[in-house]
C-alpha atoms as a PDB file:
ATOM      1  CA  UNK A   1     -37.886  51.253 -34.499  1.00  0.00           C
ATOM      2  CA  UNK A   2     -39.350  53.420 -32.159  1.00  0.00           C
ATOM      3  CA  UNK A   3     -38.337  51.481 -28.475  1.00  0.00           C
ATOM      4  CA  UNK A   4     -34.966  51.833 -30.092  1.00  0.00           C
ATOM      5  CA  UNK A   5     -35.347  55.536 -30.533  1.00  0.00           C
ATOM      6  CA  UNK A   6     -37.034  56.008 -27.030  1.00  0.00           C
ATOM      7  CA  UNK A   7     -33.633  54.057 -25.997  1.00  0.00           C
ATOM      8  CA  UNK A   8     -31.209  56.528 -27.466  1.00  0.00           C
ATOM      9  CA  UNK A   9     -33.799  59.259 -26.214  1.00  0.00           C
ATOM     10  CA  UNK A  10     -33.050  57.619 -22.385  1.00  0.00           C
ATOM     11  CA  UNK A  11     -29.490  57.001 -22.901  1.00  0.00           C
ATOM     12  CA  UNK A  12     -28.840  60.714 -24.168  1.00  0.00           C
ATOM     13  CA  UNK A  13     -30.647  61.940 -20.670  1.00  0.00           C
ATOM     14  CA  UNK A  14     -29.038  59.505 -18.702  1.00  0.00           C
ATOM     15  CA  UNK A  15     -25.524  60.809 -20.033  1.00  0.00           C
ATOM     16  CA  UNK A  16     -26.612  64.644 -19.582  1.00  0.00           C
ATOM     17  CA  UNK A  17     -27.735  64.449 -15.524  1.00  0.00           C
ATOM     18  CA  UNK A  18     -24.003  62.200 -15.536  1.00  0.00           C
ATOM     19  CA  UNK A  19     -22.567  64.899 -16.575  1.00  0.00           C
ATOM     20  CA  UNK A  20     -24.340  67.365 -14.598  1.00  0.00           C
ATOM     21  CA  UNK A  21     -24.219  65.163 -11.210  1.00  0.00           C
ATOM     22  CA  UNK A  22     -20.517  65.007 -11.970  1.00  0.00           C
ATOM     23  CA  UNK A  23     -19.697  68.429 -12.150  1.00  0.00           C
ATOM     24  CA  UNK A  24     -22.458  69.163  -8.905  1.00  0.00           C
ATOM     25  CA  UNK A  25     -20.064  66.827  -7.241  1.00  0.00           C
ATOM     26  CA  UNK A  26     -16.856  68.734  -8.495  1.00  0.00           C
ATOM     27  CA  UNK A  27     -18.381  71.548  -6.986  1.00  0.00           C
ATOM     28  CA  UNK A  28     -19.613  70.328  -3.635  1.00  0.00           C
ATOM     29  CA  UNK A  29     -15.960  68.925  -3.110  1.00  0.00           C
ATOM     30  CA  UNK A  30     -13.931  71.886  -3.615  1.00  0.00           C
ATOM     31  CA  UNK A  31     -16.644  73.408  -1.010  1.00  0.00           C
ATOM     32  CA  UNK A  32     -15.796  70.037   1.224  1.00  0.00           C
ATOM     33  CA  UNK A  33     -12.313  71.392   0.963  1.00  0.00           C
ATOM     34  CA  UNK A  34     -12.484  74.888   1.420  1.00  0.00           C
ATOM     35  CA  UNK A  35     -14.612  74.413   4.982  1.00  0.00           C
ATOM     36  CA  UNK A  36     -11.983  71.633   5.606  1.00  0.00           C
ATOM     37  CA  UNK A  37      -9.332  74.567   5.373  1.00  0.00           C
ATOM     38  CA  UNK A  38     -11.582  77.015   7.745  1.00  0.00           C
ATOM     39  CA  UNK A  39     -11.888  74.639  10.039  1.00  0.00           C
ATOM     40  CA  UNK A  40      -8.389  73.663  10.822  1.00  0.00           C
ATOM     41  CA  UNK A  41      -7.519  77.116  10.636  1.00  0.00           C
ATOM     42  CA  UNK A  42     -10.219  78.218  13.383  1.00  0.00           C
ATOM     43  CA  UNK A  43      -9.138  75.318  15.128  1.00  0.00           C
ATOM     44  CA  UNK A  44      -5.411  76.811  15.850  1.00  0.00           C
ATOM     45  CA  UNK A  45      -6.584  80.176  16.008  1.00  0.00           C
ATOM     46  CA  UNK A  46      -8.856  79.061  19.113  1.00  0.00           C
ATOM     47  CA  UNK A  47      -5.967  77.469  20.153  1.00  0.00           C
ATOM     48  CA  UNK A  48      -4.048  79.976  20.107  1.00  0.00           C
ATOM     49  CA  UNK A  49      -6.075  82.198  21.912  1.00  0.00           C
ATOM     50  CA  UNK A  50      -6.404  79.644  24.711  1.00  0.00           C
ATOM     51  CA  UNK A  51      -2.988  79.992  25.121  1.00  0.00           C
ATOM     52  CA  UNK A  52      -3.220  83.132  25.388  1.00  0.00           C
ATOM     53  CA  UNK A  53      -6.353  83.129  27.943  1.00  0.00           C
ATOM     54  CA  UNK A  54      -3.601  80.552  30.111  1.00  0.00           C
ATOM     55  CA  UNK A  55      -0.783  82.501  29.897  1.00  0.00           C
ATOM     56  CA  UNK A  56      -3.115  85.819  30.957  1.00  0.00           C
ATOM     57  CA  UNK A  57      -4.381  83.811  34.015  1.00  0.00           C
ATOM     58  CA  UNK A  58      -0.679  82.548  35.309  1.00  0.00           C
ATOM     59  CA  UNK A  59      -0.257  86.074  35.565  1.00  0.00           C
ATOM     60  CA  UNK A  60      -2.997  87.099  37.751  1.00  0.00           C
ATOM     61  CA  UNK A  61      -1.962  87.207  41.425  1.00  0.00           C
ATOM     62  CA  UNK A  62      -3.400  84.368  43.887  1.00  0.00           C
ATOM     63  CA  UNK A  63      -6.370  86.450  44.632  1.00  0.00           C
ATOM     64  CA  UNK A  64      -7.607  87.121  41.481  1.00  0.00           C
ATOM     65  CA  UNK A  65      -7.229  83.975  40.812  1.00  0.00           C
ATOM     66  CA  UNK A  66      -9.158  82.370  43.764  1.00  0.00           C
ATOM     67  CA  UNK A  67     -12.158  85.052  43.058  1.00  0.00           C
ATOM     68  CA  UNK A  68     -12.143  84.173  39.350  1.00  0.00           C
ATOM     69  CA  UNK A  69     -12.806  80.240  40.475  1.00  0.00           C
ATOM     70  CA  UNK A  70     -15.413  81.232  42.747  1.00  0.00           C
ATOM     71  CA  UNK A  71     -13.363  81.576  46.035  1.00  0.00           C
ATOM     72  CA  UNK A  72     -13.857  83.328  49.373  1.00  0.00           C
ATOM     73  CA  UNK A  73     -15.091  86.609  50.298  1.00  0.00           C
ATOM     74  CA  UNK A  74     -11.231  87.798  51.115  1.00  0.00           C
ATOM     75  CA  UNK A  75      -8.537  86.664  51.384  1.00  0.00           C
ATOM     76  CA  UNK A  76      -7.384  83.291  52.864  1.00  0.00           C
ATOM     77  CA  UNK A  77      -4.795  83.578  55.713  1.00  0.00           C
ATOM     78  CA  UNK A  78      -4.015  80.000  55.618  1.00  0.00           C
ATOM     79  CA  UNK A  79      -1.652  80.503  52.717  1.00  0.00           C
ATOM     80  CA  UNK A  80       0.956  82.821  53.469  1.00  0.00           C
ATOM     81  CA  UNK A  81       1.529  83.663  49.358  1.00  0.00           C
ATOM     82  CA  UNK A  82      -1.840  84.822  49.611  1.00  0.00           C
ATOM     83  CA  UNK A  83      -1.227  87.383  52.399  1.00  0.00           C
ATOM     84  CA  UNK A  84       2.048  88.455  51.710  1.00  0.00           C
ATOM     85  CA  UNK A  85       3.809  87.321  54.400  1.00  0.00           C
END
């Protein structure tokens, strides 16, 4: 009578970490989720602001532009939109 006991002993265990891994899993999904939601949203807020980074550097004249990419020490009289003539 008593392996059958020590059975019923294991079996009632068994069920209680179920129960426990279940809900630890409940848990770590809804955190699964919630980074899944940060993540997209940080996602289209970087792109977003890379849009706005673009649209900021169409705006800068030729020079800036050239100086920003690493160009010349002044300004290049090959192109004539770059010396205003």
């Amino acid at each position: 009578m008593s392996s059958i006991n020590d059975l019923v002993d294991r079996v009632e265990r068994l069920l209680v970490r179920h129960e426990e891994l279940k809900r630890t899993n409940g848990l770590l999904e809804q955190q699964v989720q919630a980074l899944t939601l940060e993540r997209d949203s940080l996602r289209s807020r970087l792109a977003a602001a890379r849009a706005r980074v673009d649209a900021l550097l169409d705006r800068l004249p030729l020079e800036a532009v050239d100086l920003l990419e690493g160009g010349g020490d002044g300004p290049d009289t090959s192109d004539p939109r770059k010396t205003g003539a």
